[in-house]
ModelCIF file with pLDDT and N, C-alpha, C, O atoms, coordinates in Angstrom:
data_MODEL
#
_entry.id   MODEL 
#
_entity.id                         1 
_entity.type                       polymer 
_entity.pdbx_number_of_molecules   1 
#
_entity_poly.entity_id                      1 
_entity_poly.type                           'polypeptide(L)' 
_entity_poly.nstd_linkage                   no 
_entity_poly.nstd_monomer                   no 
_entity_poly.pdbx_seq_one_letter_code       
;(UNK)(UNK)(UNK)(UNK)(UNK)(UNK)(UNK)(UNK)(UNK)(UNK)(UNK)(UNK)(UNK)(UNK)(UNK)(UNK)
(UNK)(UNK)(UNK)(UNK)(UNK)(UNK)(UNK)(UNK)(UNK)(UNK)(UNK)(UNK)(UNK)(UNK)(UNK)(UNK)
(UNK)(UNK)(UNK)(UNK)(UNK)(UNK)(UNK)(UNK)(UNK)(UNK)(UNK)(UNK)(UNK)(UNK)
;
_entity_poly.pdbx_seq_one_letter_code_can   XXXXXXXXXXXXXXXXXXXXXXXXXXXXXXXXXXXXXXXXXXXXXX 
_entity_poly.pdbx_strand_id                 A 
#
loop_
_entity_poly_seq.entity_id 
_entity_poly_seq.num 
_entity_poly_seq.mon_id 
_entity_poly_seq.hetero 
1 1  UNK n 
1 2  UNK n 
1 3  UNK n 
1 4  UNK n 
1 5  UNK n 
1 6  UNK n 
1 7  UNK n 
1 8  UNK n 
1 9  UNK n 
1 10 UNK n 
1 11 UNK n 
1 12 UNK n 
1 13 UNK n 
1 14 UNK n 
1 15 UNK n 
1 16 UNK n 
1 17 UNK n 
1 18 UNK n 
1 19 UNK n 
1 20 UNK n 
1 21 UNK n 
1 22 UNK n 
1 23 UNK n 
1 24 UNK n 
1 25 UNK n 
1 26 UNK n 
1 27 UNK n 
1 28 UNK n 
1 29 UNK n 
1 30 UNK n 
1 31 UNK n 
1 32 UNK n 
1 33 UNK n 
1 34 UNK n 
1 35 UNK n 
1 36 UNK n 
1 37 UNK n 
1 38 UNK n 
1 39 UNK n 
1 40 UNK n 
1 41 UNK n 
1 42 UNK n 
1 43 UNK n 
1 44 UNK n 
1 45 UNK n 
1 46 UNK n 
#
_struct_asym.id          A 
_struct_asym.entity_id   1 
#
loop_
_ma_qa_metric.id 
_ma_qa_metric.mode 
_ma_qa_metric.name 
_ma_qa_metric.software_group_id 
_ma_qa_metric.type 
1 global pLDDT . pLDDT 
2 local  pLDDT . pLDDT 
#
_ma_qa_metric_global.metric_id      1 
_ma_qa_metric_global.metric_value   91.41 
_ma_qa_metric_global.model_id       1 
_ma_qa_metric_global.ordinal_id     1 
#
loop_
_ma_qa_metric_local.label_asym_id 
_ma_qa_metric_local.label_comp_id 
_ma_qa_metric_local.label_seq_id 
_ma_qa_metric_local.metric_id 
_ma_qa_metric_local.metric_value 
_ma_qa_metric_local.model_id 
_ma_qa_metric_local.ordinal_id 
A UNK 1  2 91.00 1 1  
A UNK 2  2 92.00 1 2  
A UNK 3  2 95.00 1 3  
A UNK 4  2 93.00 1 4  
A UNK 5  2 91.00 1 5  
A UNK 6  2 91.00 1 6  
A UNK 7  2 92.00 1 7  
A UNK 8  2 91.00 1 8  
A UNK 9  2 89.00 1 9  
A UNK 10 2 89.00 1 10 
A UNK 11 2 89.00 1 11 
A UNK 12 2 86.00 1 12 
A UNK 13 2 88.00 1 13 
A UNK 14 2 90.00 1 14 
A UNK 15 2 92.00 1 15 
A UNK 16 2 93.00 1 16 
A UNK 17 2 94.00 1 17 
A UNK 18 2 95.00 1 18 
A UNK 19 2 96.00 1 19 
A UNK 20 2 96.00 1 20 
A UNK 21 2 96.00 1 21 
A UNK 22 2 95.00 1 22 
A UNK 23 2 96.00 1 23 
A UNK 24 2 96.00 1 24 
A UNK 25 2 95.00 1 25 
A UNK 26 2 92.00 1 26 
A UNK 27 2 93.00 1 27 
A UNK 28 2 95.00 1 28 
A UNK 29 2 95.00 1 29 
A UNK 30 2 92.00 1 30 
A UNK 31 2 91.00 1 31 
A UNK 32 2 94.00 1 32 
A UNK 33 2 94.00 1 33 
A UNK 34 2 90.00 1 34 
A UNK 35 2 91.00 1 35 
A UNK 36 2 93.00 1 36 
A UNK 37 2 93.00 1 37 
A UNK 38 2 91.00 1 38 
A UNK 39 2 92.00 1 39 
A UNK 40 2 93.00 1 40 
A UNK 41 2 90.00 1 41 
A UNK 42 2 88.00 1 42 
A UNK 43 2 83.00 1 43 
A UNK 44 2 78.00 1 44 
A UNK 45 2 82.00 1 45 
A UNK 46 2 84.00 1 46 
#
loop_
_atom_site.group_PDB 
_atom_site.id 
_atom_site.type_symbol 
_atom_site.label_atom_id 
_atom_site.label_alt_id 
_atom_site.label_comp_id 
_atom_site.label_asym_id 
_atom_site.label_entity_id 
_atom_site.label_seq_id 
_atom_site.pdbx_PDB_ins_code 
_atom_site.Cartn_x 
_atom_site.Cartn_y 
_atom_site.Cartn_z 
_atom_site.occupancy 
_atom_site.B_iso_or_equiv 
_atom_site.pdbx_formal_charge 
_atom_site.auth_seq_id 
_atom_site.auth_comp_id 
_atom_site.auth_asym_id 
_atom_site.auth_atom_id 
_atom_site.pdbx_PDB_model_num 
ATOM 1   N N  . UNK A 1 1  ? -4.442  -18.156 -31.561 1.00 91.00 ? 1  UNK A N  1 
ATOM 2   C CA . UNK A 1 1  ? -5.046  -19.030 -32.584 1.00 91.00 ? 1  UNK A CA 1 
ATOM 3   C C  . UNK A 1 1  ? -6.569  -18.963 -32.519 1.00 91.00 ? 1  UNK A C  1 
ATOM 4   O O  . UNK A 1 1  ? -7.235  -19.084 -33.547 1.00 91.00 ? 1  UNK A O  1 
ATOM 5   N N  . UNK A 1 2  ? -7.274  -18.722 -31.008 1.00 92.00 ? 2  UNK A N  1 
ATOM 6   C CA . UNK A 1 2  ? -8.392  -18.926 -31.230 1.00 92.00 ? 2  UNK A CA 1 
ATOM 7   C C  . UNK A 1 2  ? -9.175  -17.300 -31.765 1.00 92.00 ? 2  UNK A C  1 
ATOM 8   O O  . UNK A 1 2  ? -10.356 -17.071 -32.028 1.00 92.00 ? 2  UNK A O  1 
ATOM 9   N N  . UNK A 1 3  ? -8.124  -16.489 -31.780 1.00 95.00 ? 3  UNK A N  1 
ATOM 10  C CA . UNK A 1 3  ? -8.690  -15.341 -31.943 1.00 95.00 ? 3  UNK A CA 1 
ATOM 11  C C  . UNK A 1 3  ? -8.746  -15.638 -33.639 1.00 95.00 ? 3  UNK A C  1 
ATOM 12  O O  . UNK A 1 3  ? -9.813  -15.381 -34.196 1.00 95.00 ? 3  UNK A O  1 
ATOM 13  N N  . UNK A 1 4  ? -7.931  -16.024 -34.232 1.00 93.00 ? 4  UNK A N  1 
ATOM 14  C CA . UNK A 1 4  ? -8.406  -16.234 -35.600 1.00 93.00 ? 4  UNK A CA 1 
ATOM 15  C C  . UNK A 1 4  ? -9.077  -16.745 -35.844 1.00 93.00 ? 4  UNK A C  1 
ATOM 16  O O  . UNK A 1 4  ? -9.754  -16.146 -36.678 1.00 93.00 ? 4  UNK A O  1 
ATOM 17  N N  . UNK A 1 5  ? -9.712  -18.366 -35.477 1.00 91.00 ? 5  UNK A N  1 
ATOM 18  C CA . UNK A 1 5  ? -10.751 -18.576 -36.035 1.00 91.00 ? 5  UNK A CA 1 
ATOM 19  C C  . UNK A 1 5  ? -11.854 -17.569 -35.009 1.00 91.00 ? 5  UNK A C  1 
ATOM 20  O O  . UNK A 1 5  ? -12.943 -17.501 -35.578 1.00 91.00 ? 5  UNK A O  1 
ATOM 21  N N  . UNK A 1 6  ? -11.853 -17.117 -34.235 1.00 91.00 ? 6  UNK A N  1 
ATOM 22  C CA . UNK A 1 6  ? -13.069 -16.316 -34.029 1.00 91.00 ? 6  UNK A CA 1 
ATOM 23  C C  . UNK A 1 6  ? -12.967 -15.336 -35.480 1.00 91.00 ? 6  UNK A C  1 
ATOM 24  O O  . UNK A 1 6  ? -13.815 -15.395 -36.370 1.00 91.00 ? 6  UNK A O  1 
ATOM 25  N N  . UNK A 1 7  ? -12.163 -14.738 -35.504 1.00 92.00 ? 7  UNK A N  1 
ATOM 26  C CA . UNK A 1 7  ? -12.293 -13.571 -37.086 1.00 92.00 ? 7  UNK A CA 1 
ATOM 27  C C  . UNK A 1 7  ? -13.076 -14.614 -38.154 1.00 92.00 ? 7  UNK A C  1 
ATOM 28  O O  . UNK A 1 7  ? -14.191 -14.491 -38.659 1.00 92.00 ? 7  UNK A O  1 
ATOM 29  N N  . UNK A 1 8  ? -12.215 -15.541 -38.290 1.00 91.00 ? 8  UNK A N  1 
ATOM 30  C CA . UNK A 1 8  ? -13.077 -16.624 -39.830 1.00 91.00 ? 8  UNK A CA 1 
ATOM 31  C C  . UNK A 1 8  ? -14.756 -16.740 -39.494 1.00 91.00 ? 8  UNK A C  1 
ATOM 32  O O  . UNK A 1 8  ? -15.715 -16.897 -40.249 1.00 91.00 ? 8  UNK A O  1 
ATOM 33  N N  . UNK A 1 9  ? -14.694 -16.641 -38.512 1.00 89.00 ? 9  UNK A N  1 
ATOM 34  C CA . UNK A 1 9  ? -16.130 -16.854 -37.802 1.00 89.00 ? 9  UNK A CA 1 
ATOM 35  C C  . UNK A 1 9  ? -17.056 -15.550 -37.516 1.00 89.00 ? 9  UNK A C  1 
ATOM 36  O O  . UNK A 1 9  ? -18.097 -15.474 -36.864 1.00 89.00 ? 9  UNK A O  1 
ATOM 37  N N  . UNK A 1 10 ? -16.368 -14.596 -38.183 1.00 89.00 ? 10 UNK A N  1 
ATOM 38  C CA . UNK A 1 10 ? -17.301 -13.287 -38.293 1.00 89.00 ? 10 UNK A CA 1 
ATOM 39  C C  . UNK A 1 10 ? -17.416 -12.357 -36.516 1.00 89.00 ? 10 UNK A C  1 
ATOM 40  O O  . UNK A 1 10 ? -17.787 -11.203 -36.305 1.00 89.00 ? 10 UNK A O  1 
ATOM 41  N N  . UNK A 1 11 ? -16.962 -13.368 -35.560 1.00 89.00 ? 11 UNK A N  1 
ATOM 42  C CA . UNK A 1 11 ? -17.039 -12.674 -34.291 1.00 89.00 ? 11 UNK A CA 1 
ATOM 43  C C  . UNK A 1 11 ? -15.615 -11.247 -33.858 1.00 89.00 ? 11 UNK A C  1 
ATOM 44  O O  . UNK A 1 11 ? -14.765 -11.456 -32.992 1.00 89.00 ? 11 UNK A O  1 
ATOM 45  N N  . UNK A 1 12 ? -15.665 -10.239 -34.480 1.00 86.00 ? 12 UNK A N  1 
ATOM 46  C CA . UNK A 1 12 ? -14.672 -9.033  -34.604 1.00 86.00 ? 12 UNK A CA 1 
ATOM 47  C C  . UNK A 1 12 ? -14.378 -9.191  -33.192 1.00 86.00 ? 12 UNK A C  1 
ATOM 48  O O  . UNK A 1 12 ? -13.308 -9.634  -32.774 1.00 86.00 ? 12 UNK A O  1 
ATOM 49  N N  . UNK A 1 13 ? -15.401 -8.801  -32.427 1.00 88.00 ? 13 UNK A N  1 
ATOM 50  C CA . UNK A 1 13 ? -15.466 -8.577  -30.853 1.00 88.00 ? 13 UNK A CA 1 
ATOM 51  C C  . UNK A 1 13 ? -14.189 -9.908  -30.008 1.00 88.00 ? 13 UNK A C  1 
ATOM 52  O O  . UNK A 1 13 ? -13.191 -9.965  -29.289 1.00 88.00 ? 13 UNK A O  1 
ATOM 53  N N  . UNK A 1 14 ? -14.877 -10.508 -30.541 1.00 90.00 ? 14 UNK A N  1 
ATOM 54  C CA . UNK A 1 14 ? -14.059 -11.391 -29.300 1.00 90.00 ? 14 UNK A CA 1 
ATOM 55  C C  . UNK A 1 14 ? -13.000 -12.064 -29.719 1.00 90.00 ? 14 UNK A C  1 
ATOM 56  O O  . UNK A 1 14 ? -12.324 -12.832 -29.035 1.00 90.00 ? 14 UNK A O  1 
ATOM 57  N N  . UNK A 1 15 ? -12.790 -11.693 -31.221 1.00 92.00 ? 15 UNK A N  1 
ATOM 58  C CA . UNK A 1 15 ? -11.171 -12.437 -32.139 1.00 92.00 ? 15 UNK A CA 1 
ATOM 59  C C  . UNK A 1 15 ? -9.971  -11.021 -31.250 1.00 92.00 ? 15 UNK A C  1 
ATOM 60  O O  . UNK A 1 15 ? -8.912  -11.255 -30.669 1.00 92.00 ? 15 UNK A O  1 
ATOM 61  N N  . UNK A 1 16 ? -10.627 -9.666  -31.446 1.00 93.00 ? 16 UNK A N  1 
ATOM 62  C CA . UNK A 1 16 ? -9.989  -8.721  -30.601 1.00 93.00 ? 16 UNK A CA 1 
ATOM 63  C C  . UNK A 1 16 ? -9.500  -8.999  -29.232 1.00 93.00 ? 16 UNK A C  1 
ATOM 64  O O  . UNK A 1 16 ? -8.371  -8.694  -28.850 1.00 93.00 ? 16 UNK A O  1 
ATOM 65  N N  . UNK A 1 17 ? -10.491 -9.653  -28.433 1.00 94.00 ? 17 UNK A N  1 
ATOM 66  C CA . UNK A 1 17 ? -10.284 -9.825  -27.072 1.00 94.00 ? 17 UNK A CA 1 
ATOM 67  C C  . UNK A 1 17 ? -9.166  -11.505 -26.584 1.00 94.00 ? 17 UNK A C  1 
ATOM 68  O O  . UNK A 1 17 ? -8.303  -11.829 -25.768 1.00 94.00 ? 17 UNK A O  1 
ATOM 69  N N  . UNK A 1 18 ? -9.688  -11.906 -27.346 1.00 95.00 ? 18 UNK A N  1 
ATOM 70  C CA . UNK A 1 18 ? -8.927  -13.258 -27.585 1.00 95.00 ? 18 UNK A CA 1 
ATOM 71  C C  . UNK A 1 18 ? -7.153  -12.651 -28.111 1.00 95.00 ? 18 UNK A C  1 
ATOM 72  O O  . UNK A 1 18 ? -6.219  -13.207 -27.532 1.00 95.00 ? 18 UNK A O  1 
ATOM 73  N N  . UNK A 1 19 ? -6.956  -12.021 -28.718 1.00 96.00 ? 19 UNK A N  1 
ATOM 74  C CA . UNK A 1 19 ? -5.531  -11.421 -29.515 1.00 96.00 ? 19 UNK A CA 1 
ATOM 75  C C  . UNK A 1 19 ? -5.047  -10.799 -28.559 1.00 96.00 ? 19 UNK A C  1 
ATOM 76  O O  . UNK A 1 19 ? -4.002  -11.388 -28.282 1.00 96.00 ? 19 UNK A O  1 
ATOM 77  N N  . UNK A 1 20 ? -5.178  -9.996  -27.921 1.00 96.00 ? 20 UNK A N  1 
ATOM 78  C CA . UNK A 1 20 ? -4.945  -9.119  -27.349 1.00 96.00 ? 20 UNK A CA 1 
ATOM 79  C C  . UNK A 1 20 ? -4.420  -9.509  -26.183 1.00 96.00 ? 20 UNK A C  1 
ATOM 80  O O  . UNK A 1 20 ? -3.298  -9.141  -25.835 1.00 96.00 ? 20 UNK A O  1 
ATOM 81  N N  . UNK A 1 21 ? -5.325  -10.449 -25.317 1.00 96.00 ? 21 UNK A N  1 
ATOM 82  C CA . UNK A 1 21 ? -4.827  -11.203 -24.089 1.00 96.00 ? 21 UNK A CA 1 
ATOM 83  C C  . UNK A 1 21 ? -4.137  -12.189 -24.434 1.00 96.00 ? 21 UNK A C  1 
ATOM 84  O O  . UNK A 1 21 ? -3.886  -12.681 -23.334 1.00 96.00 ? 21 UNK A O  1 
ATOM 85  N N  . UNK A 1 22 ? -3.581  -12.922 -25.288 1.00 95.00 ? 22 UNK A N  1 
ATOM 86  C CA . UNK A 1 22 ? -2.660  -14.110 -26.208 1.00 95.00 ? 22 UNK A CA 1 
ATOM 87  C C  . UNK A 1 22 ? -1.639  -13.569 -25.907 1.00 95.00 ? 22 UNK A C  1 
ATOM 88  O O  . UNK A 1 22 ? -0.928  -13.998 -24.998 1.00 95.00 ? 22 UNK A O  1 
ATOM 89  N N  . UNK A 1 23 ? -1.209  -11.982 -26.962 1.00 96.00 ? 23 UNK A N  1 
ATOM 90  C CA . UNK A 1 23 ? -0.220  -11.350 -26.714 1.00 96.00 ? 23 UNK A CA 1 
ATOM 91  C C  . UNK A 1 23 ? 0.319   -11.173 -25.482 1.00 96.00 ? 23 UNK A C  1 
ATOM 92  O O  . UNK A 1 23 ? 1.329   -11.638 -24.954 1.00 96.00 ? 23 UNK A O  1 
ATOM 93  N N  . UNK A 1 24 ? -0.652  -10.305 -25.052 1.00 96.00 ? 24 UNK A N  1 
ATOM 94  C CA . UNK A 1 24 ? -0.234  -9.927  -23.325 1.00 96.00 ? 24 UNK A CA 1 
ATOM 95  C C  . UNK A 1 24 ? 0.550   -11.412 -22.582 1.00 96.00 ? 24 UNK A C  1 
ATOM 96  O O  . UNK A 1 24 ? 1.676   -11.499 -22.092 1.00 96.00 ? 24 UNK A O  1 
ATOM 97  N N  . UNK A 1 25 ? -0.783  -12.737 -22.758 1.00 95.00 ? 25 UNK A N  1 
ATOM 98  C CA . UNK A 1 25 ? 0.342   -13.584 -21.980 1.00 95.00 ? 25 UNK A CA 1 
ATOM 99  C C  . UNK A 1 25 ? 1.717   -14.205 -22.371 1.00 95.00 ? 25 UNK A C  1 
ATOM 100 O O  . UNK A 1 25 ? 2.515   -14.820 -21.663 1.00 95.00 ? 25 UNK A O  1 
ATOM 101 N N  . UNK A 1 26 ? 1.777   -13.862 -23.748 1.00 92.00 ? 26 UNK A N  1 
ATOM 102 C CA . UNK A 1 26 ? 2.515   -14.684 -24.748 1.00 92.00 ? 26 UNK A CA 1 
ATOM 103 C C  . UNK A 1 26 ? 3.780   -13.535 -24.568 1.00 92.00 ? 26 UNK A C  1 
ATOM 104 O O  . UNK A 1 26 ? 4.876   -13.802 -24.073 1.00 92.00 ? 26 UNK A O  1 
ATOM 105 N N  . UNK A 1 27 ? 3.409   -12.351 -25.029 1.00 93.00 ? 27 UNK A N  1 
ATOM 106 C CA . UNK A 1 27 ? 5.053   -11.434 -25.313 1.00 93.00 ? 27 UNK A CA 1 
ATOM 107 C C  . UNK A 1 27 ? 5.636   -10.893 -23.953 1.00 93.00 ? 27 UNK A C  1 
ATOM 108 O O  . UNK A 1 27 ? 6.830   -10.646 -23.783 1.00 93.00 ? 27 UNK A O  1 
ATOM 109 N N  . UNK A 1 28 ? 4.585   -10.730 -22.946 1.00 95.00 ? 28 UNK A N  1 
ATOM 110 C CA . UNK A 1 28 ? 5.050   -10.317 -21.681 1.00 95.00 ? 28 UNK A CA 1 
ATOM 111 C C  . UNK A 1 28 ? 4.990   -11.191 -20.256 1.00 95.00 ? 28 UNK A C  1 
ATOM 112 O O  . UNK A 1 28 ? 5.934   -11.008 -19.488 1.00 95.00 ? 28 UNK A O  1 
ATOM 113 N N  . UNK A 1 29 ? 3.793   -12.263 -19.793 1.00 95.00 ? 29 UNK A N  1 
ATOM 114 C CA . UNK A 1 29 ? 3.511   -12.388 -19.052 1.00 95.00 ? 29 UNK A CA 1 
ATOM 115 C C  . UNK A 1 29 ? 4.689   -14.055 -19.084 1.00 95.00 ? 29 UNK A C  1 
ATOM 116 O O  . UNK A 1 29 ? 5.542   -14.362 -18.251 1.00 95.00 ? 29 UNK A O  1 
ATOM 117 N N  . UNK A 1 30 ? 4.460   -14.482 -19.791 1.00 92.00 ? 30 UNK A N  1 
ATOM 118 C CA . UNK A 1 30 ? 5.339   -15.985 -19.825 1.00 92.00 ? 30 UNK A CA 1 
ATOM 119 C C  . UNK A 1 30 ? 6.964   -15.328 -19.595 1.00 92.00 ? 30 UNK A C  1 
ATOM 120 O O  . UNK A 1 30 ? 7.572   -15.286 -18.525 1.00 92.00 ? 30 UNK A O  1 
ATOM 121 N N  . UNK A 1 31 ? 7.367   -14.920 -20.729 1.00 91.00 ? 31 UNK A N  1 
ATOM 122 C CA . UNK A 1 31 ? 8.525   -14.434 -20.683 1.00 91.00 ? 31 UNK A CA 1 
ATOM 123 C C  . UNK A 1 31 ? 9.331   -14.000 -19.260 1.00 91.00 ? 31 UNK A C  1 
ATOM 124 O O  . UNK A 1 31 ? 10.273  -14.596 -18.737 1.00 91.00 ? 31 UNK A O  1 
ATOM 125 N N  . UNK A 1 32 ? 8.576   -12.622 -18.752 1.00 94.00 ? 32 UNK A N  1 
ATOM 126 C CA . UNK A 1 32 ? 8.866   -12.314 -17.508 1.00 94.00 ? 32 UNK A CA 1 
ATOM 127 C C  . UNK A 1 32 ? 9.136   -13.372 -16.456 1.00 94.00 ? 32 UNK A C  1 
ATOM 128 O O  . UNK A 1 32 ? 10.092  -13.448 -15.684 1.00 94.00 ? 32 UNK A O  1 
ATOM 129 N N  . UNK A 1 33 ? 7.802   -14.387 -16.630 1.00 94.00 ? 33 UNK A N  1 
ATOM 130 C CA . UNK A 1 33 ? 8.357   -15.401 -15.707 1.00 94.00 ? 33 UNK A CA 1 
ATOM 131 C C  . UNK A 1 33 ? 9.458   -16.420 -15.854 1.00 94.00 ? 33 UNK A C  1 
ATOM 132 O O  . UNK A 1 33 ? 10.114  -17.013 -14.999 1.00 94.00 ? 33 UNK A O  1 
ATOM 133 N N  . UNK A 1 34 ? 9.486   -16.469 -17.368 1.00 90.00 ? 34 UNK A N  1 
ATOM 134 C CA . UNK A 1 34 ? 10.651  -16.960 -17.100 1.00 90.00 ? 34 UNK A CA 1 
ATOM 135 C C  . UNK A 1 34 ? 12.298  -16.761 -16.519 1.00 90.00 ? 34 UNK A C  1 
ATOM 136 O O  . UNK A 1 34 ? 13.043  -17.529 -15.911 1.00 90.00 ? 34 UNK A O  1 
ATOM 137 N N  . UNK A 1 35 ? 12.466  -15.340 -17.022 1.00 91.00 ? 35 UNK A N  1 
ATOM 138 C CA . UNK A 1 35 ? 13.295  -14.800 -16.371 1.00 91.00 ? 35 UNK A CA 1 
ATOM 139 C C  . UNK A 1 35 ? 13.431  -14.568 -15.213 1.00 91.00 ? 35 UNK A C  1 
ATOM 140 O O  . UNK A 1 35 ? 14.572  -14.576 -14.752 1.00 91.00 ? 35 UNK A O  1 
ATOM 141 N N  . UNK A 1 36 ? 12.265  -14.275 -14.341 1.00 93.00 ? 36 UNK A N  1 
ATOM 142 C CA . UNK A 1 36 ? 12.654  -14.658 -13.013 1.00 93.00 ? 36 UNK A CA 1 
ATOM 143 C C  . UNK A 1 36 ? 12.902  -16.138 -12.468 1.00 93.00 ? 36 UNK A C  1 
ATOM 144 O O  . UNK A 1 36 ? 13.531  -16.447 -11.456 1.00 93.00 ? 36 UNK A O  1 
ATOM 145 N N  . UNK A 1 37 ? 12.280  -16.951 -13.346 1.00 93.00 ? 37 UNK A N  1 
ATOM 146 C CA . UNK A 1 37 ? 12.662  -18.355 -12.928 1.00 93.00 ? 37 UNK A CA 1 
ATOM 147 C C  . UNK A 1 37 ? 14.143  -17.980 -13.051 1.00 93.00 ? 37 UNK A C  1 
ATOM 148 O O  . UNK A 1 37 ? 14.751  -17.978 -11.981 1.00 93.00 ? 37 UNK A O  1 
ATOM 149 N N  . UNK A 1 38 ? 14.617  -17.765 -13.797 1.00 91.00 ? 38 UNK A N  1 
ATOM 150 C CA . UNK A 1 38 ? 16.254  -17.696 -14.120 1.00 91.00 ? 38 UNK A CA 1 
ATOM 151 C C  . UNK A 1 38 ? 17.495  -17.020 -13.040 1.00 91.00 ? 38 UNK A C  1 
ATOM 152 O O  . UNK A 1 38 ? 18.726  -17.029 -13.047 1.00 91.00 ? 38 UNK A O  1 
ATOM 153 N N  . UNK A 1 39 ? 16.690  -16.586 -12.355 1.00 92.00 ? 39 UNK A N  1 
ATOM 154 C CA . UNK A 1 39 ? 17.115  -15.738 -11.040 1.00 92.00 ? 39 UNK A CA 1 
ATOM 155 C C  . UNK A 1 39 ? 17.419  -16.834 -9.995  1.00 92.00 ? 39 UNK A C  1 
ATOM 156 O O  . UNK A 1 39 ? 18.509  -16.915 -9.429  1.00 92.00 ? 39 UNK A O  1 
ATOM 157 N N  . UNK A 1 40 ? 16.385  -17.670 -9.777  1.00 93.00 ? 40 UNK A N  1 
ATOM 158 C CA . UNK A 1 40 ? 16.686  -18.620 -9.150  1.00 93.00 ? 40 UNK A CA 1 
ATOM 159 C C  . UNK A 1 40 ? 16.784  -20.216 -9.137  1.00 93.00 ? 40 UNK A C  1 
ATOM 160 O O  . UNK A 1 40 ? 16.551  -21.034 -8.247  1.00 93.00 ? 40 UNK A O  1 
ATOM 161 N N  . UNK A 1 41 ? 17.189  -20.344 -10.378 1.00 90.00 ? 41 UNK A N  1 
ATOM 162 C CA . UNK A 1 41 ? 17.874  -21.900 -10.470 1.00 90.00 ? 41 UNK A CA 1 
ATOM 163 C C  . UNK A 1 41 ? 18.695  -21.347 -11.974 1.00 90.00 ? 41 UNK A C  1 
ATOM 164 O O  . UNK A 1 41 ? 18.575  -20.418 -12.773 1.00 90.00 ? 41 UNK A O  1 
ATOM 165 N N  . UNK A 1 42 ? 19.804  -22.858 -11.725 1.00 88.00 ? 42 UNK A N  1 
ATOM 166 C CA . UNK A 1 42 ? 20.739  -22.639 -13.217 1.00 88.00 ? 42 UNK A CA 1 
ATOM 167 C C  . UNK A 1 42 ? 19.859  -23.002 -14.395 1.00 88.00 ? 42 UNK A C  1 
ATOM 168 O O  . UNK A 1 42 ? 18.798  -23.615 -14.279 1.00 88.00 ? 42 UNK A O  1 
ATOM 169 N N  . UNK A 1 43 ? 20.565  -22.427 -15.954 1.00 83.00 ? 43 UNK A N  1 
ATOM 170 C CA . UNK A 1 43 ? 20.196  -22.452 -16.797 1.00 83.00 ? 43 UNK A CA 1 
ATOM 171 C C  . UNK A 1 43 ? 20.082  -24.126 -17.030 1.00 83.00 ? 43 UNK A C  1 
ATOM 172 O O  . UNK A 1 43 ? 19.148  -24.721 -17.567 1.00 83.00 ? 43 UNK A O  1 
ATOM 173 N N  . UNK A 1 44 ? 21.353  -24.715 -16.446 1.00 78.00 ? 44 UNK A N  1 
ATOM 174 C CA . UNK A 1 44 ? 21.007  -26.093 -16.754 1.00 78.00 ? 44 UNK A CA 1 
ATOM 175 C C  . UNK A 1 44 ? 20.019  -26.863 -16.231 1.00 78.00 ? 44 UNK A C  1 
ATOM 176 O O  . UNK A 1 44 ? 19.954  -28.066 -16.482 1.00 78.00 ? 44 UNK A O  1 
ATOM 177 N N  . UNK A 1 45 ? 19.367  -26.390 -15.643 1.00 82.00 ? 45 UNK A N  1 
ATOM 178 C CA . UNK A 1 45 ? 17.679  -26.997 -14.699 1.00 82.00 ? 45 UNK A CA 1 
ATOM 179 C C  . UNK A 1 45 ? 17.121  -26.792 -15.238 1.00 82.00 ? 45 UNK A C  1 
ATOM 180 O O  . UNK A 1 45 ? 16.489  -27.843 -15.345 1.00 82.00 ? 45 UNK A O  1 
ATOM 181 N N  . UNK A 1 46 ? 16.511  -25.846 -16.112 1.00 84.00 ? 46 UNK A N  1 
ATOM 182 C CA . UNK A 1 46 ? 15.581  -25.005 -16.496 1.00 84.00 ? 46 UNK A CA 1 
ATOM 183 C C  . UNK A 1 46 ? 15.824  -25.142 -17.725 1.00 84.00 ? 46 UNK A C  1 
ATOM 184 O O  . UNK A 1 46 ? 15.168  -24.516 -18.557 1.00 84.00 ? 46 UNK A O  1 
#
């Protein structure tokens, strides 16, 4: 989100850098952990 308003805000540079690491934590880095959370406790805890 903040990478967009950086774009509305004319800053290319850092709406890029802002997106980019969002993704990374958002499509890979959360996820992964969650699944290993899932390794070790039940779905019904979690």
């Amino acid at each position: 989100r903040m990478s967009e308003l950086k774009k509305k805000a004319g800053h290319d540079k850092e709406c890029c850098f802002y997106y980019i690491c969002g993704m990374f934590m958002n499509i890979l880095l959360g996820p992964l952990l969650d699944v290993c959370g899932y390794a070790f406790a039940p779905a019904a805890l979690i």
